[in-house]
Protein backbone atom coordinates (compact mmCIF):
# COMPACT_ATOMS: atom_id res chain seq x y z
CA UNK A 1 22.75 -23.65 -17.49
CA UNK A 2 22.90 -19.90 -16.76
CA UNK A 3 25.27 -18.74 -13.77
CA UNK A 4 24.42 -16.21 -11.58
CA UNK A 5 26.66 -14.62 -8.77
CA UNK A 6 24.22 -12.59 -7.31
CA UNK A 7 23.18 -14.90 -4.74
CA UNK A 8 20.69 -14.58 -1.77
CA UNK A 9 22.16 -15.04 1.60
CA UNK A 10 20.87 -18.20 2.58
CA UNK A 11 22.71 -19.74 -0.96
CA UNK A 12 25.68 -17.76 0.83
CA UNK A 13 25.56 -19.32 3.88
CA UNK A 14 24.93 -22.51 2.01
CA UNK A 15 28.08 -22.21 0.19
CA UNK A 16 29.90 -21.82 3.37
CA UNK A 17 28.76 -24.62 5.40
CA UNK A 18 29.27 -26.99 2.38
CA UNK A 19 32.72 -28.69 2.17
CA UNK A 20 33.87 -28.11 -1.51
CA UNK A 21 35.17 -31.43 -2.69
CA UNK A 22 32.76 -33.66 -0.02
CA UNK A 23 29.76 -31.68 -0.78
CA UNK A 24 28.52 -32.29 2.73
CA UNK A 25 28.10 -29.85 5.78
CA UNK A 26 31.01 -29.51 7.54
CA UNK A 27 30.88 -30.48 11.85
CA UNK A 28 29.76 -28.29 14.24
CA UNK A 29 28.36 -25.04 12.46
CA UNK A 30 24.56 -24.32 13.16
CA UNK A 31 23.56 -23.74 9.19
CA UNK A 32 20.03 -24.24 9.42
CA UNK A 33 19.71 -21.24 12.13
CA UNK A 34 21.88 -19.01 9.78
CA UNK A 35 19.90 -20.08 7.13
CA UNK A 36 16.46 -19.64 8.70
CA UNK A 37 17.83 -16.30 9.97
CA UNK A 38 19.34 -15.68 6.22
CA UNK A 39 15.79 -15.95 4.56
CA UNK A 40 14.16 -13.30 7.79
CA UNK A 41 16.82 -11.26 6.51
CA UNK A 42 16.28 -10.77 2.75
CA UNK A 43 12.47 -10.09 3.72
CA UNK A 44 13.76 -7.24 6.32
CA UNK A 45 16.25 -5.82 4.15
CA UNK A 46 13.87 -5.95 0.94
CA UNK A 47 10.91 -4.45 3.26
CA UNK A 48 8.34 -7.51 3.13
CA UNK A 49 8.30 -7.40 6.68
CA UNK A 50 8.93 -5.29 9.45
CA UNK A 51 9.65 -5.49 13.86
CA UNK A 52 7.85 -4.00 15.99
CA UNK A 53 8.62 -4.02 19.30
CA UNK A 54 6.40 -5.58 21.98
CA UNK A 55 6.86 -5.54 25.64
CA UNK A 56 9.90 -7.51 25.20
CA UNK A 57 9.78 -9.36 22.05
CA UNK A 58 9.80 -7.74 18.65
CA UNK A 59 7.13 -9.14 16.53
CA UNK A 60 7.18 -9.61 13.08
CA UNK A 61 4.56 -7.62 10.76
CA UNK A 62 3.89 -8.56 7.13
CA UNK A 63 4.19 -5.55 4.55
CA UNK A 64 1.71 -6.66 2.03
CA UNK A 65 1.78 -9.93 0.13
CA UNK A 66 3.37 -9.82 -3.15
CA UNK A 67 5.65 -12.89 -3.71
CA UNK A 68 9.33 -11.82 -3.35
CA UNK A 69 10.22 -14.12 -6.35
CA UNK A 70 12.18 -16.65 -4.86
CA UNK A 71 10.53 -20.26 -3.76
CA UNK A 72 12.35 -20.85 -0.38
CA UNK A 73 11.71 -17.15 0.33
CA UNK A 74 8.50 -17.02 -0.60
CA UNK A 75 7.72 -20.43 1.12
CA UNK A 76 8.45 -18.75 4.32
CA UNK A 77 6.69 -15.67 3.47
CA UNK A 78 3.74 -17.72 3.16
CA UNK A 79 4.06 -18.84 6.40
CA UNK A 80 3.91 -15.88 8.10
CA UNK A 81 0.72 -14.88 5.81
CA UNK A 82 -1.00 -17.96 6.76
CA UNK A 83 -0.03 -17.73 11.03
CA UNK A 84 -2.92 -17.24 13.30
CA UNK A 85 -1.03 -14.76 15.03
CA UNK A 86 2.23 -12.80 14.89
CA UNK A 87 5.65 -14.32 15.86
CA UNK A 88 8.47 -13.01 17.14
CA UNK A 89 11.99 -13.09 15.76
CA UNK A 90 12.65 -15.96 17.41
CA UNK A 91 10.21 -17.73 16.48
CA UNK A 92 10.49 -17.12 13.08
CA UNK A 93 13.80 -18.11 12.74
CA UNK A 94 12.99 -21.21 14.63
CA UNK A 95 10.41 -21.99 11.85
CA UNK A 96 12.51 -20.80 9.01
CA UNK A 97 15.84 -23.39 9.99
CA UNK A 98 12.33 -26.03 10.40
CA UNK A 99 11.60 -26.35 6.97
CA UNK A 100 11.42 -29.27 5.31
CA UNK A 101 14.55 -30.82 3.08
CA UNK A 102 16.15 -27.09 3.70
CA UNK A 103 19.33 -28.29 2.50
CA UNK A 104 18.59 -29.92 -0.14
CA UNK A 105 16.21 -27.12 -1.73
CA UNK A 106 19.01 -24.57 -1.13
CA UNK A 107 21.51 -26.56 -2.70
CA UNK A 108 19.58 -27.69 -5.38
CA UNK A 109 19.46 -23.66 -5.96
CA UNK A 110 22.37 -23.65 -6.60
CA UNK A 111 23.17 -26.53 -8.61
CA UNK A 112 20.38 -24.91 -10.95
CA UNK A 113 23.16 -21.99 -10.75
CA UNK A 114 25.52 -24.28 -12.11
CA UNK A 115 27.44 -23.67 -8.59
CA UNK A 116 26.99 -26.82 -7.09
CA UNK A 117 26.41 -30.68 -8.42
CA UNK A 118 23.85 -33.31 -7.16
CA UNK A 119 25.21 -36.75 -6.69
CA UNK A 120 24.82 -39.39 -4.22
CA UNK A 121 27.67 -41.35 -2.07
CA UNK A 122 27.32 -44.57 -0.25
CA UNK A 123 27.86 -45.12 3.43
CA UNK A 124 29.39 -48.10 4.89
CA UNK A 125 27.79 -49.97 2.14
CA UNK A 126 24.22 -49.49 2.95
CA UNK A 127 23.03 -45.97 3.12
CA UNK A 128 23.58 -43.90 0.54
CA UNK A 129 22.68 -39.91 0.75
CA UNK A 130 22.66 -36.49 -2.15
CA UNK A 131 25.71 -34.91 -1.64
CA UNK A 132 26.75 -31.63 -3.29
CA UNK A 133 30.01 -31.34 -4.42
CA UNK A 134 31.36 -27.15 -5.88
CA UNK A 135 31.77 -27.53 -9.60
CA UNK A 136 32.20 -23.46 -10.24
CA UNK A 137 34.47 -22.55 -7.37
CA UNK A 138 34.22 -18.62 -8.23
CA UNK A 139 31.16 -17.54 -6.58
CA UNK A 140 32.39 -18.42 -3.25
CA UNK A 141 35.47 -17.20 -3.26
CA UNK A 142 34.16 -13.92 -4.56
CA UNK A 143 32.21 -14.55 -1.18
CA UNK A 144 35.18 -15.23 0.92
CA UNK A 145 36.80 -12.40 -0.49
CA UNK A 146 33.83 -10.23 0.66
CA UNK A 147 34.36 -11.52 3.90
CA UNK A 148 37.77 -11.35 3.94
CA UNK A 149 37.83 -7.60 2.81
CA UNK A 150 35.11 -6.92 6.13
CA UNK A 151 37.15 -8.67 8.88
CA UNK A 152 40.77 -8.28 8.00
CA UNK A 153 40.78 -4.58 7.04
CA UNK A 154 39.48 -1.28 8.49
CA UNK A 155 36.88 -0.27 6.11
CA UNK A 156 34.03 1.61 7.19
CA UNK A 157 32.38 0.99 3.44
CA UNK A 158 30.94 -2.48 4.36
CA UNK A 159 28.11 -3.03 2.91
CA UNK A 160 24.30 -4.30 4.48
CA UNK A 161 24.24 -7.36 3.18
CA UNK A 162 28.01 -8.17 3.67
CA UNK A 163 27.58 -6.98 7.41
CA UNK A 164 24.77 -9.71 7.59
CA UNK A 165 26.61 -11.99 6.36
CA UNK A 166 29.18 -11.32 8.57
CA UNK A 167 26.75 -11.38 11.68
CA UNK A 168 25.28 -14.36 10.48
CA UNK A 169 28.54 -16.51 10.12
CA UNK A 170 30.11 -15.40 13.20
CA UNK A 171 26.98 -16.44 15.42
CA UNK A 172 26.45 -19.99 13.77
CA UNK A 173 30.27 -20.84 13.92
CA UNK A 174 30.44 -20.64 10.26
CA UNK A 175 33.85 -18.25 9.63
CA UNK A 176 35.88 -20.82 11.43
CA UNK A 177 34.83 -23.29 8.34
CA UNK A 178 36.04 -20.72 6.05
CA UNK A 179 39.10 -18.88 7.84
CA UNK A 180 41.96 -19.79 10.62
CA UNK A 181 40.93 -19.45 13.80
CA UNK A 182 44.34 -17.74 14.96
CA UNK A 183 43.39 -15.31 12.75
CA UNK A 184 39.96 -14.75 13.59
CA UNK A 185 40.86 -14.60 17.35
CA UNK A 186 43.11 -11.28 16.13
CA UNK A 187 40.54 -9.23 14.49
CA UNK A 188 37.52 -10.12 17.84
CA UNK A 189 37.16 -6.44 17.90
CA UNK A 190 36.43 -5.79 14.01
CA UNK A 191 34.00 -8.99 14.17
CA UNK A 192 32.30 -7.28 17.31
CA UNK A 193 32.13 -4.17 15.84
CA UNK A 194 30.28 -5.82 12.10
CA UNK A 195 28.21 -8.17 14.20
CA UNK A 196 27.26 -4.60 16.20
CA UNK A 197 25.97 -2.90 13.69
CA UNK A 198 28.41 -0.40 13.92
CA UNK A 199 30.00 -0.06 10.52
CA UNK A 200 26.32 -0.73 8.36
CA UNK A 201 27.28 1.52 5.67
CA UNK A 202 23.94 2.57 4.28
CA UNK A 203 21.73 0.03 6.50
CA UNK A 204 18.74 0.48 8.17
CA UNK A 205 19.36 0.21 11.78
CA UNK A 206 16.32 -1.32 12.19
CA UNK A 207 17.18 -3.99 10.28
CA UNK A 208 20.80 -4.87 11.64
CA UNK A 209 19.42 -4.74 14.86
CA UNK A 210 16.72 -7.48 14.02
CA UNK A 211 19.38 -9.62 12.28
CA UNK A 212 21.21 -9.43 15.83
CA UNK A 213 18.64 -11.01 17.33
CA UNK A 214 18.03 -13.69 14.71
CA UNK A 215 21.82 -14.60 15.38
CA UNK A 216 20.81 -14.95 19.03
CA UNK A 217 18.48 -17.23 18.19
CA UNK A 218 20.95 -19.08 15.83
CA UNK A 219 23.25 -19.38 18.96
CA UNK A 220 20.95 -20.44 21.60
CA UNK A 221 18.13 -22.42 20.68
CA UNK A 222 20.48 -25.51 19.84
CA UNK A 223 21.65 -25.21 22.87
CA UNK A 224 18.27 -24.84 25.14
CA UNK A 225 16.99 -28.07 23.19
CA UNK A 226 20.12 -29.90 24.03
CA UNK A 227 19.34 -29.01 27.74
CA UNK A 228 15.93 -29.84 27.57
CA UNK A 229 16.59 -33.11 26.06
CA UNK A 230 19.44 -34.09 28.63
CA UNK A 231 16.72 -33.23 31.21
């Protein structure tokens, strides 16, 4: 089984929300938002879409309709082909963190990576349920180091993706999975300024400030649907 470290960011995010040993998602991060927003970002940073803006909303526009050569990826790219009409960020992302068995195709990614295993536990004797425990630890913390290296020093060289990935994590309460919250509460200003957009390295601006809004989403749709459903 070949292993391969250059991952896409929804495997990233992936490998964050999973607990390493458990294999299951750890409580209280929103990782189907960050991953929904994840996949909207490889398309904007690789140019297979684009936003443009709209009275208030900023619609998404395909940019032809070559495959981008990865199934989940190209599953949602589909999707947008195939919509009646154009969607907004939003909405997109909303769609995206919809898709069917999402953890389990991105995980199963990356046990084809050799990264992760497939197994099954059983729960209070009856249920059981596909866990995915880390078998090769190194690809994540190559990925926490990444992260660590953006938050916790002053670097202006912090690359596109990494600043994503930053934006991403912070909005979906995934970097208190993966670092002390003490800590985190110290360095609010460097996490403001990533999640900003203003230390994008070589970035489009364009396409930080679309993430931005995909980690909007990420933040408050769970919420409006738990309002809606209290109602």
């Amino acid at each position: 089984m070949t292993i391969q470290t250059n991952l896409f960011l929804h495997e990233e995010i992936m490998l964050l929300a999973l607990r390493d040993e458990e294999g299951t998602i750890a409580s209280g991060t929103m990782y189907k938002y960050a991953i929904g927003a994840a996949v909207l970002s490889e398309l904007l940073l690789n140019k297979h879409i684009a936003v443009e803006e709209s009275k208030k909303k900023k619609l998404i526009n395909l940019i032809g309709s070559q495959p981008f050569g990865e199934p989940l990826i190209d599953l949602c790219l589909e999707k947008i082909g195939n919509a009646k009409r154009r969607g907004s960020l939003q909405t997109w992302v909303s769609r995206f963190a919809g898709v069917k068995n999402l953890k389990h195709r991105v995980a199963q990614q990356l046990c084809d990576r050799g990264i992760l295993r497939a197994t099954e536990d059983t729960i209070l004797l009856l249920f059981t349920r596909k866990i995915y425990p880390e078998i090769n630890p190194v690809p994540e913390r190559k990925l926490i180091e990444r992260l660590r290296q953006a938050i916790f020093t002053d670097s202006r060289d912090v690359d596109p993706r990494t600043v994503v990935l930053v934006s991403l994590a912070e909005g979906t309460s995934l970097l208190k999975v993966v670092f002390d919250k003490k800590d985190l509460k110290s360095r609010k200003a460097r996490i403001k300024k990533i999640s900003n957009g203003e230390i994008t390295g070589k970035a489009a601006k364009e396409a930080i400030a679309a993430m931005q809004a995909a980690v909007m989403v990420a933040c408050i749709l769970p919420a409006v649907m738990i309002t809606s459903i209290s109602h």
